[in-house]
PDB file of N, CA and C in Angstrom:
ATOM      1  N   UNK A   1     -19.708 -11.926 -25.023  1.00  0.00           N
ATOM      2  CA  UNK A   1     -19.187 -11.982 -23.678  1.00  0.00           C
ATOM      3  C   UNK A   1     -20.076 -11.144 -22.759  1.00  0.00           C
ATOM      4  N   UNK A   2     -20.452 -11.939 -21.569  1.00  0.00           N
ATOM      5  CA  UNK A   2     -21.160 -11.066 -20.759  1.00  0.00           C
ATOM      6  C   UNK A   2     -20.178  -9.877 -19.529  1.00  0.00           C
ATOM      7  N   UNK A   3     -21.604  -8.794 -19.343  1.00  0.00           N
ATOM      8  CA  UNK A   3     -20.623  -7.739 -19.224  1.00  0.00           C
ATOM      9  C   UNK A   3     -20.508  -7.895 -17.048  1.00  0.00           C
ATOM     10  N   UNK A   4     -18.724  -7.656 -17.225  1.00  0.00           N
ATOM     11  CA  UNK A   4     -19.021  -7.598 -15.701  1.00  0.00           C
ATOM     12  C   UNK A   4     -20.035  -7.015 -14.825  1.00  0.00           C
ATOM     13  N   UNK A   5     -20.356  -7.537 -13.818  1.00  0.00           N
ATOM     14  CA  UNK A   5     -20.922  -6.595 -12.816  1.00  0.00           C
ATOM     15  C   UNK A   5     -20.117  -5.564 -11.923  1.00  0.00           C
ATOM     16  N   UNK A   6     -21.088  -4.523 -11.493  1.00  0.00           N
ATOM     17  CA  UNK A   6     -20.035  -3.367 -10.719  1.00  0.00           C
ATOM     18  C   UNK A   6     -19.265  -3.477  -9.960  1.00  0.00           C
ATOM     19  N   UNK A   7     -19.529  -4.636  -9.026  1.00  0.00           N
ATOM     20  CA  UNK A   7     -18.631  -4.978  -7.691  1.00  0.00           C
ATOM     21  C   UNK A   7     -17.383  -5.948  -7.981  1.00  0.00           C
ATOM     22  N   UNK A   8     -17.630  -5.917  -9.218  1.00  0.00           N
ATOM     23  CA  UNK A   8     -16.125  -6.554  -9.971  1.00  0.00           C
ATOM     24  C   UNK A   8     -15.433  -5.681 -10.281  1.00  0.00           C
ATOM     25  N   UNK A   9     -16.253  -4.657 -10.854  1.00  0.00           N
ATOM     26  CA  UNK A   9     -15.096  -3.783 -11.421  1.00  0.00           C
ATOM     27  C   UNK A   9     -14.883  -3.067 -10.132  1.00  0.00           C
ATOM     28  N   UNK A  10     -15.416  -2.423  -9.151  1.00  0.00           N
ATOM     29  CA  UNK A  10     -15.082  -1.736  -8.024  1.00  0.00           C
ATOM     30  C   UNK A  10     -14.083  -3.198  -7.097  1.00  0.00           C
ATOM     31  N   UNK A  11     -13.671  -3.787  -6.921  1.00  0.00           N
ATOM     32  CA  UNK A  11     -13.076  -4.988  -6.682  1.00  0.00           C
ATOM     33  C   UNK A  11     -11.693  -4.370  -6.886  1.00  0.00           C
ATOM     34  N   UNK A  12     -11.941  -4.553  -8.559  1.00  0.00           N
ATOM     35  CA  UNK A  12     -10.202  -4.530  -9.527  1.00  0.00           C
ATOM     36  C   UNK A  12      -9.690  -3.021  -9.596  1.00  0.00           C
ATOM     37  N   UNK A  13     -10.723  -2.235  -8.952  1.00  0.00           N
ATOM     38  CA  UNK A  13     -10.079  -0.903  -8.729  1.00  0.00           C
ATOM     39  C   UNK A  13      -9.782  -0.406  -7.582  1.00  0.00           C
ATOM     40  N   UNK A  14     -10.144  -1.280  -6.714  1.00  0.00           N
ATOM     41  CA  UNK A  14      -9.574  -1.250  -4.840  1.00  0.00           C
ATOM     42  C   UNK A  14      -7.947  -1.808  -5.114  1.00  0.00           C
ATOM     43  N   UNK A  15      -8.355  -3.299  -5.583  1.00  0.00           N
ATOM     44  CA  UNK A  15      -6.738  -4.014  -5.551  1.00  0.00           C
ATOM     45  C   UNK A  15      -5.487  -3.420  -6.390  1.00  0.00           C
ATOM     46  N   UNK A  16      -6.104  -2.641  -7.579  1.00  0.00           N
ATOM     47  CA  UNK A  16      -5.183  -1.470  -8.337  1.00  0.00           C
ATOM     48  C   UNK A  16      -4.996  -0.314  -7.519  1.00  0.00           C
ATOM     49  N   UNK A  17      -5.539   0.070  -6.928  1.00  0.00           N
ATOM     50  CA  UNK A  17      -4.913   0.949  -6.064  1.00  0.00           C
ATOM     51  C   UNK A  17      -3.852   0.861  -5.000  1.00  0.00           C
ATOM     52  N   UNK A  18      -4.282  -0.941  -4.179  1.00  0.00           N
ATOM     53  CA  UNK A  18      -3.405  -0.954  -3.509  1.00  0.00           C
ATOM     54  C   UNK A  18      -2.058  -1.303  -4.118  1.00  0.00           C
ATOM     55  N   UNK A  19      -1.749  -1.980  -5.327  1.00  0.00           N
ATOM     56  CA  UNK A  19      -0.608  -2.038  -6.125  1.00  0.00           C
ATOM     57  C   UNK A  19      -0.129  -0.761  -6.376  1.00  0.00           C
ATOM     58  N   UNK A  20      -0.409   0.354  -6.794  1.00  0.00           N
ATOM     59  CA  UNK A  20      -0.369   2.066  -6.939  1.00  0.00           C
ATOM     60  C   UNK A  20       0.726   2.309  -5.631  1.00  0.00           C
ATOM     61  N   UNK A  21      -0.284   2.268  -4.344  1.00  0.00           N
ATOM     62  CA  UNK A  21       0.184   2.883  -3.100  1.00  0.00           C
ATOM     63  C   UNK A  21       1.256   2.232  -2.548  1.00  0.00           C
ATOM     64  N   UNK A  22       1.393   0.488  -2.812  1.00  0.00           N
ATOM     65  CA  UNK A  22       3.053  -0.337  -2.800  1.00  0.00           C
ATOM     66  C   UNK A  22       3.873   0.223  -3.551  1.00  0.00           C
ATOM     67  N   UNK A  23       3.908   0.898  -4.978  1.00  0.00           N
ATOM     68  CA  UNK A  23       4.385   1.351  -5.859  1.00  0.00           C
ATOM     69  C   UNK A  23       5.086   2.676  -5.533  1.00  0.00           C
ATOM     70  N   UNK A  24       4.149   3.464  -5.182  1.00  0.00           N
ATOM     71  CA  UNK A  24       4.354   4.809  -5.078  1.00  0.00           C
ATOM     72  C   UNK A  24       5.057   4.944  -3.740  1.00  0.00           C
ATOM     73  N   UNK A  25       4.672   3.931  -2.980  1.00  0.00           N
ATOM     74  CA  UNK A  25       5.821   4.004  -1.097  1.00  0.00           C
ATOM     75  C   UNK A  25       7.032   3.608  -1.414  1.00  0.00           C
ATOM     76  N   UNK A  26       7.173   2.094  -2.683  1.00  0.00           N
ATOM     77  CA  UNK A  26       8.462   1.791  -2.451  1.00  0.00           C
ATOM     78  C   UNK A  26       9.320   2.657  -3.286  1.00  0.00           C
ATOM     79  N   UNK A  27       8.688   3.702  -4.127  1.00  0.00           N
ATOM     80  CA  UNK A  27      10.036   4.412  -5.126  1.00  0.00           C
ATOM     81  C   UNK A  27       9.903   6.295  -3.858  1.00  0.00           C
ATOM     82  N   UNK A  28       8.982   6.343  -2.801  1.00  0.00           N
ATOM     83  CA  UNK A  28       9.038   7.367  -2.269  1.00  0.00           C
ATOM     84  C   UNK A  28      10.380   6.917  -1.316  1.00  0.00           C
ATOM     85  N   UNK A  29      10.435   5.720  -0.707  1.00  0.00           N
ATOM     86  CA  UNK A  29      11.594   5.166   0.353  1.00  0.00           C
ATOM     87  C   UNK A  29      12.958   5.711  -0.523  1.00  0.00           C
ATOM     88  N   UNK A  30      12.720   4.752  -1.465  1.00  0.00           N
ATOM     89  CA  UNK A  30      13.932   5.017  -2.359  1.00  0.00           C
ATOM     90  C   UNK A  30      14.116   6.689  -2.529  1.00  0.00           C
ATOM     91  N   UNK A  31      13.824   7.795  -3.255  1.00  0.00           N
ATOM     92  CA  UNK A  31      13.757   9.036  -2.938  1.00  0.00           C
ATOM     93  C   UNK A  31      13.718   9.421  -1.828  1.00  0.00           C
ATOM     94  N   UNK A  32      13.468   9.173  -0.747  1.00  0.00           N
ATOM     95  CA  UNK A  32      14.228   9.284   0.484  1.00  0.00           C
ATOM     96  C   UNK A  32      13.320  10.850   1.077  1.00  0.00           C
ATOM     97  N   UNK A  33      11.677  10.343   0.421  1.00  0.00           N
ATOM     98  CA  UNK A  33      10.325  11.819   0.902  1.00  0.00           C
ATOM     99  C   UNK A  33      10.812  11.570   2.187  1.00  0.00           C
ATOM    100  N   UNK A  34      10.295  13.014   2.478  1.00  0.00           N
ATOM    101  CA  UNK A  34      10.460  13.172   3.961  1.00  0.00           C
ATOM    102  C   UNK A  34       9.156  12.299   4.441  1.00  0.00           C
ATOM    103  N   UNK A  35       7.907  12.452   4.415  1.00  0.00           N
ATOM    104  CA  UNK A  35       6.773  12.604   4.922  1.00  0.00           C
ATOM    105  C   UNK A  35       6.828  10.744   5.290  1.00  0.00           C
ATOM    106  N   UNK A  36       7.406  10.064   3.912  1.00  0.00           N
ATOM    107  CA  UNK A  36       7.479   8.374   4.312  1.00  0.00           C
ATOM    108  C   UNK A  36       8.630   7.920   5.301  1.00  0.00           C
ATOM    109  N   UNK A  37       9.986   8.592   4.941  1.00  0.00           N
ATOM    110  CA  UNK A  37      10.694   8.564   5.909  1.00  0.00           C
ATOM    111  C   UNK A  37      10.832   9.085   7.382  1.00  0.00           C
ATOM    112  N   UNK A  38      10.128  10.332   7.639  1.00  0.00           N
ATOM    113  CA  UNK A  38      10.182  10.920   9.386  1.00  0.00           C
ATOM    114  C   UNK A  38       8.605  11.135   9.102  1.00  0.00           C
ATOM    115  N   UNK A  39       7.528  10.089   8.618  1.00  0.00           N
ATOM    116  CA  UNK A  39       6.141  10.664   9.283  1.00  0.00           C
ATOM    117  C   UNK A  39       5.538  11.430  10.146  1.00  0.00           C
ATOM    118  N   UNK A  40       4.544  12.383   9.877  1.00  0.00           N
ATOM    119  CA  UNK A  40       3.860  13.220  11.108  1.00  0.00           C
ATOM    120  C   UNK A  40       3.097  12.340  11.662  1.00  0.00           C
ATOM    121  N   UNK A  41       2.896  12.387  12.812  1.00  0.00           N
ATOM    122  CA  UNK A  41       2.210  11.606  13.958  1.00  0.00           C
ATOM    123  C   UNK A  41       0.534  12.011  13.895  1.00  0.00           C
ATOM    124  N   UNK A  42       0.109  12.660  12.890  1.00  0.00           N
ATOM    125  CA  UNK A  42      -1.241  12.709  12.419  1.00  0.00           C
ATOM    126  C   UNK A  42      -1.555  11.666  11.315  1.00  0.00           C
ATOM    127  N   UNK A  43      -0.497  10.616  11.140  1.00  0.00           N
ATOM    128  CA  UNK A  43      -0.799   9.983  10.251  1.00  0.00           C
ATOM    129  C   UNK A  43      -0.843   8.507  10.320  1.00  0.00           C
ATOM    130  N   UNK A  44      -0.806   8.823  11.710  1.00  0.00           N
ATOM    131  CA  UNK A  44      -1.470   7.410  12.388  1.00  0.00           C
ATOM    132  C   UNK A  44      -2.011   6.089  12.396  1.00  0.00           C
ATOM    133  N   UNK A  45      -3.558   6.928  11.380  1.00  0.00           N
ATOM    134  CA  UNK A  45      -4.200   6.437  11.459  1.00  0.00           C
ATOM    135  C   UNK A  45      -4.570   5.704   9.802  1.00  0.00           C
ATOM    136  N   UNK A  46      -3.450   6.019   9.355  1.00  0.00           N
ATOM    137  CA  UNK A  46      -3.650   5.463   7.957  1.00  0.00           C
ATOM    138  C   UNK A  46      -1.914   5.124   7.834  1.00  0.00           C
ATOM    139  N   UNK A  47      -1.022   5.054   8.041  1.00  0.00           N
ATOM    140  CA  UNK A  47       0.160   4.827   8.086  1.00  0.00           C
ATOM    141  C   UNK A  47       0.760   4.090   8.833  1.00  0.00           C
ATOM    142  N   UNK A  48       0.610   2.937   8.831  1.00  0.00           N
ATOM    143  CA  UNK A  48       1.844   2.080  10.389  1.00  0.00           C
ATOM    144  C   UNK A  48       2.983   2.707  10.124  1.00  0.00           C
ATOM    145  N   UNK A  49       4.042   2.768   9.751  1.00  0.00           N
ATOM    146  CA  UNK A  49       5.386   3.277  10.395  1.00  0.00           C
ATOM    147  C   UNK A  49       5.195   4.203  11.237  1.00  0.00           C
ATOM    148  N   UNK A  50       4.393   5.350  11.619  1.00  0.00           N
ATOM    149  CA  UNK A  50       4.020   6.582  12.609  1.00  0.00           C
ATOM    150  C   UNK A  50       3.707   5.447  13.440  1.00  0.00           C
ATOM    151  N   UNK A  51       3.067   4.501  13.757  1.00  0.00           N
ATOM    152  CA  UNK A  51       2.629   4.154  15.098  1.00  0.00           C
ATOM    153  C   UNK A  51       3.985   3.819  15.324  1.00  0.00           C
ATOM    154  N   UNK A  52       4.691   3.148  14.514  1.00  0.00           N
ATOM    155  CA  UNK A  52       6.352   2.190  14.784  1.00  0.00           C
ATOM    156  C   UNK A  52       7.065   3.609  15.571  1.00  0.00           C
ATOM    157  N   UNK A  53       7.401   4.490  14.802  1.00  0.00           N
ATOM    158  CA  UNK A  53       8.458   5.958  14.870  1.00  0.00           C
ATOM    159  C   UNK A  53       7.704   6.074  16.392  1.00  0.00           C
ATOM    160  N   UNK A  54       6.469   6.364  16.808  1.00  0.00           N
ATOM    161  CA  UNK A  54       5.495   6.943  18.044  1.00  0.00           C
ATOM    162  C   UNK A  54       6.004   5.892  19.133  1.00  0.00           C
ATOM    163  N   UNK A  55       6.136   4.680  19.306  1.00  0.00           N
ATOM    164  CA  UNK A  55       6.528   3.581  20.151  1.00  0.00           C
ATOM    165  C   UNK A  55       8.141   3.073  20.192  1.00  0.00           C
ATOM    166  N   UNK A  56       9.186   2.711  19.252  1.00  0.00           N
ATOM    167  CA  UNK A  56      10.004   2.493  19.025  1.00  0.00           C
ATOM    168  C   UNK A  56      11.349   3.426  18.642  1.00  0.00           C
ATOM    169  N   UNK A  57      10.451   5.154  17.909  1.00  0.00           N
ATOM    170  CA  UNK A  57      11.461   5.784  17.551  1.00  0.00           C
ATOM    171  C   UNK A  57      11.586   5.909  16.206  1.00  0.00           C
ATOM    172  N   UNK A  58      12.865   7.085  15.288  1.00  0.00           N
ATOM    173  CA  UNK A  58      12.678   6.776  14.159  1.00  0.00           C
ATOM    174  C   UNK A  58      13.841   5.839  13.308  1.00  0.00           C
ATOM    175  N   UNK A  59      14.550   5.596  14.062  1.00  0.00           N
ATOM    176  CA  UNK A  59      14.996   4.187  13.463  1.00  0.00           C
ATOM    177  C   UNK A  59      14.680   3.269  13.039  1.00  0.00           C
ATOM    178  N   UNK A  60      13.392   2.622  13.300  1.00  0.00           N
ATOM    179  CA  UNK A  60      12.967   1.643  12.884  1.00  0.00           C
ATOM    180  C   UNK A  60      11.639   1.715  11.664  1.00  0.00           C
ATOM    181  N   UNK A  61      11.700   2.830  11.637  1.00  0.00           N
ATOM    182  CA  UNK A  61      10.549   3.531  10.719  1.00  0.00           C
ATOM    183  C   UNK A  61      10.818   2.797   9.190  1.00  0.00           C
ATOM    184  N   UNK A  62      11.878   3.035   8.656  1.00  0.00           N
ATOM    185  CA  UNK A  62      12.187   2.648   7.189  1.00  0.00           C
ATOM    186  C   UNK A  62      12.135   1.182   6.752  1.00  0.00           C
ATOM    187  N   UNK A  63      12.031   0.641   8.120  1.00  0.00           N
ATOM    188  CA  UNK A  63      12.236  -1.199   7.626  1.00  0.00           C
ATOM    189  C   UNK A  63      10.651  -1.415   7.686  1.00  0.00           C
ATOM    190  N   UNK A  64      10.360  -0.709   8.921  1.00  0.00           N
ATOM    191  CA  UNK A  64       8.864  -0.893   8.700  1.00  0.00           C
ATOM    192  C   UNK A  64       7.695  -0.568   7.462  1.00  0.00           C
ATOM    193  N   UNK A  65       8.839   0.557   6.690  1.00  0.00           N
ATOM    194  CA  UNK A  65       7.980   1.378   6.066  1.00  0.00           C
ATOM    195  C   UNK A  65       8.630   0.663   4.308  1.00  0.00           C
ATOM    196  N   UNK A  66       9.025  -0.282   4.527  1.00  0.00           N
ATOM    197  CA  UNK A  66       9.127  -0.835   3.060  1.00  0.00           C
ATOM    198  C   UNK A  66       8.649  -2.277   3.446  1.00  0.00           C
ATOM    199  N   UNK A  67       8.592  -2.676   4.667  1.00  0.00           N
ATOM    200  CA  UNK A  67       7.577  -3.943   4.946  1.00  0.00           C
ATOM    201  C   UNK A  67       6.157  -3.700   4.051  1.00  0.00           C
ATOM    202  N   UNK A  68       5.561  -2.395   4.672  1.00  0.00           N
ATOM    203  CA  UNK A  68       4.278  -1.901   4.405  1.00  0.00           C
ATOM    204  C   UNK A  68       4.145  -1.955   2.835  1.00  0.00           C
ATOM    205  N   UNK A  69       5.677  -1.074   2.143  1.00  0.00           N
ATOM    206  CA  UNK A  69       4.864  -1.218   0.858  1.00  0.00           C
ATOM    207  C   UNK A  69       5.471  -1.950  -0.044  1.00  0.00           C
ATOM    208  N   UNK A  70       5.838  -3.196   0.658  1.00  0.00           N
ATOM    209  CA  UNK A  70       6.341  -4.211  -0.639  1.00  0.00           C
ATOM    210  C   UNK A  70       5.227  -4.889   0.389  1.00  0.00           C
ATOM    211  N   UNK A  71       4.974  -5.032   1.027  1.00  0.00           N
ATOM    212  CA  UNK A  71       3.431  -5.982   1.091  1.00  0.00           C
ATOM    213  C   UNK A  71       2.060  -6.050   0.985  1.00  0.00           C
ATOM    214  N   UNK A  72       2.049  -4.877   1.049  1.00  0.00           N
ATOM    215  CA  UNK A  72       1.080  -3.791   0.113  1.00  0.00           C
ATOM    216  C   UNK A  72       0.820  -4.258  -1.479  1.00  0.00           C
ATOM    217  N   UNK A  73       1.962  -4.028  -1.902  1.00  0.00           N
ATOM    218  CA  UNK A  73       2.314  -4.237  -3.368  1.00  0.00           C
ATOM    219  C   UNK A  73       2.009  -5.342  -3.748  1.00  0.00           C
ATOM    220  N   UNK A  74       2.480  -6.320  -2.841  1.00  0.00           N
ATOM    221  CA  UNK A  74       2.204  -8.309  -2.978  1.00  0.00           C
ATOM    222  C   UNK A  74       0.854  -8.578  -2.766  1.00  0.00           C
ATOM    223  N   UNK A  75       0.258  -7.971  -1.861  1.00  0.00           N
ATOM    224  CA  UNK A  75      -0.584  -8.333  -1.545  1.00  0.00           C
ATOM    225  C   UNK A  75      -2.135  -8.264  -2.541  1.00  0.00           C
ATOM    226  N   UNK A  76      -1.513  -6.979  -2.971  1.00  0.00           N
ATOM    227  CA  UNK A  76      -3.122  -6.243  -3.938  1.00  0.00           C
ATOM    228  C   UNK A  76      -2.730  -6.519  -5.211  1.00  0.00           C
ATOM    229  N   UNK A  77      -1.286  -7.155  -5.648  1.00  0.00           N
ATOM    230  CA  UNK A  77      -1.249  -7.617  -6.847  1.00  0.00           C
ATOM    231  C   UNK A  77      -1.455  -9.476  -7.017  1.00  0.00           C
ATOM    232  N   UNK A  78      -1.928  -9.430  -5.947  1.00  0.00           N
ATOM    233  CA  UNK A  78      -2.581 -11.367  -5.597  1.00  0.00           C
ATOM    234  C   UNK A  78      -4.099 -10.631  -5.700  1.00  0.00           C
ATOM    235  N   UNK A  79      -4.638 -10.051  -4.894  1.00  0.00           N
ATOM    236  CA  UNK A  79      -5.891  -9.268  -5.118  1.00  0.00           C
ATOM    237  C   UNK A  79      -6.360  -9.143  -6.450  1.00  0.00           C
ATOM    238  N   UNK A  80      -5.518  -8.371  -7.299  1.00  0.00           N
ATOM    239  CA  UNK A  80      -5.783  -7.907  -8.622  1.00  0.00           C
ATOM    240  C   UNK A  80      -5.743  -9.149  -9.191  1.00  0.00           C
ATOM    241  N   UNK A  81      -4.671  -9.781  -9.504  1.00  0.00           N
ATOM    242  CA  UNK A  81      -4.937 -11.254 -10.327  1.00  0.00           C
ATOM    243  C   UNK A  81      -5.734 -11.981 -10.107  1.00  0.00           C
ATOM    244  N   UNK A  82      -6.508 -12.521  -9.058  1.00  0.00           N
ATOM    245  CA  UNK A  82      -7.266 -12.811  -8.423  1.00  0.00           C
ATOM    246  C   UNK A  82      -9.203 -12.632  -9.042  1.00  0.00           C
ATOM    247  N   UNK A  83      -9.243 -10.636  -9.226  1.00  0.00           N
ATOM    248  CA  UNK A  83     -10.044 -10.181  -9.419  1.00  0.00           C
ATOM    249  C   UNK A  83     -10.507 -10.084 -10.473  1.00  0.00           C
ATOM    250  N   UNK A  84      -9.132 -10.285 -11.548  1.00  0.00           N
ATOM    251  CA  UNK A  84      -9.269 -10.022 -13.118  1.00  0.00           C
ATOM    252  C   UNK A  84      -9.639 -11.607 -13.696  1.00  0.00           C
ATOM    253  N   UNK A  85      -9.135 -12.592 -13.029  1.00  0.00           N
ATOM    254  CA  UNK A  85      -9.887 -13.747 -13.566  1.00  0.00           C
ATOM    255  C   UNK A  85     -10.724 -14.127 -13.234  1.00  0.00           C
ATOM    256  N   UNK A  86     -11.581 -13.637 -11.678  1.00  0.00           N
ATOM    257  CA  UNK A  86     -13.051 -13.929 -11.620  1.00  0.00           C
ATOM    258  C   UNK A  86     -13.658 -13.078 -12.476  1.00  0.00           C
ATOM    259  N   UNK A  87     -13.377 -11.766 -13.027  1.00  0.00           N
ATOM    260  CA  UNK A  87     -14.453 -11.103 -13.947  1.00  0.00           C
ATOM    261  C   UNK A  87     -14.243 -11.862 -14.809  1.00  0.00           C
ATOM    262  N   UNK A  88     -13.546 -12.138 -15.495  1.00  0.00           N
ATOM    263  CA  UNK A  88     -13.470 -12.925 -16.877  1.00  0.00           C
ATOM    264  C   UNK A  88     -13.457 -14.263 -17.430  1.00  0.00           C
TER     265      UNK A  88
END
């Protein structure tokens, strides 16, 4: 069997991560972290619910913020499947 190339394997370790970070948001919602639930507004720039909480308030933060990581989750685990049968 020939051996993948790097940008395959750097590929299947982007889209595993983003499955990780769906993972790790949707059981932080559930635990009820502060930092996913009332975000700091320094986190802007890597977090949509802070822009949502910054414009809308924090009510709407939690719907937004399990949008993010159950689509997150869907998304990089289509990624990953995706990635693991073009290497192989």
């Amino acid at each position: 069997m020939e051996e993948a190339p790097p940008v395959e394997i750097i590929e299947i370790l982007v889209c595993a991560s983003g499955v990780v970070y769906g993972a790790v948001l949707a059981y932080g919602l559930r635990q009820q972290w502060r930092w996913i639930t009332d975000p700091p507004e320094w986190t802007s720039v890597i977090y949509f619910p802070t822009v949502v909480k910054m414009i809308w308030g924090p009510t709407h933060v939690r719907t937004f913020a399990y949008l993010t990581a159950y689509g997150s989750f869907a998304m990089s685990l289509f990624c990953l499947a995706q990635a693991v049968v073009a290497a192989f």
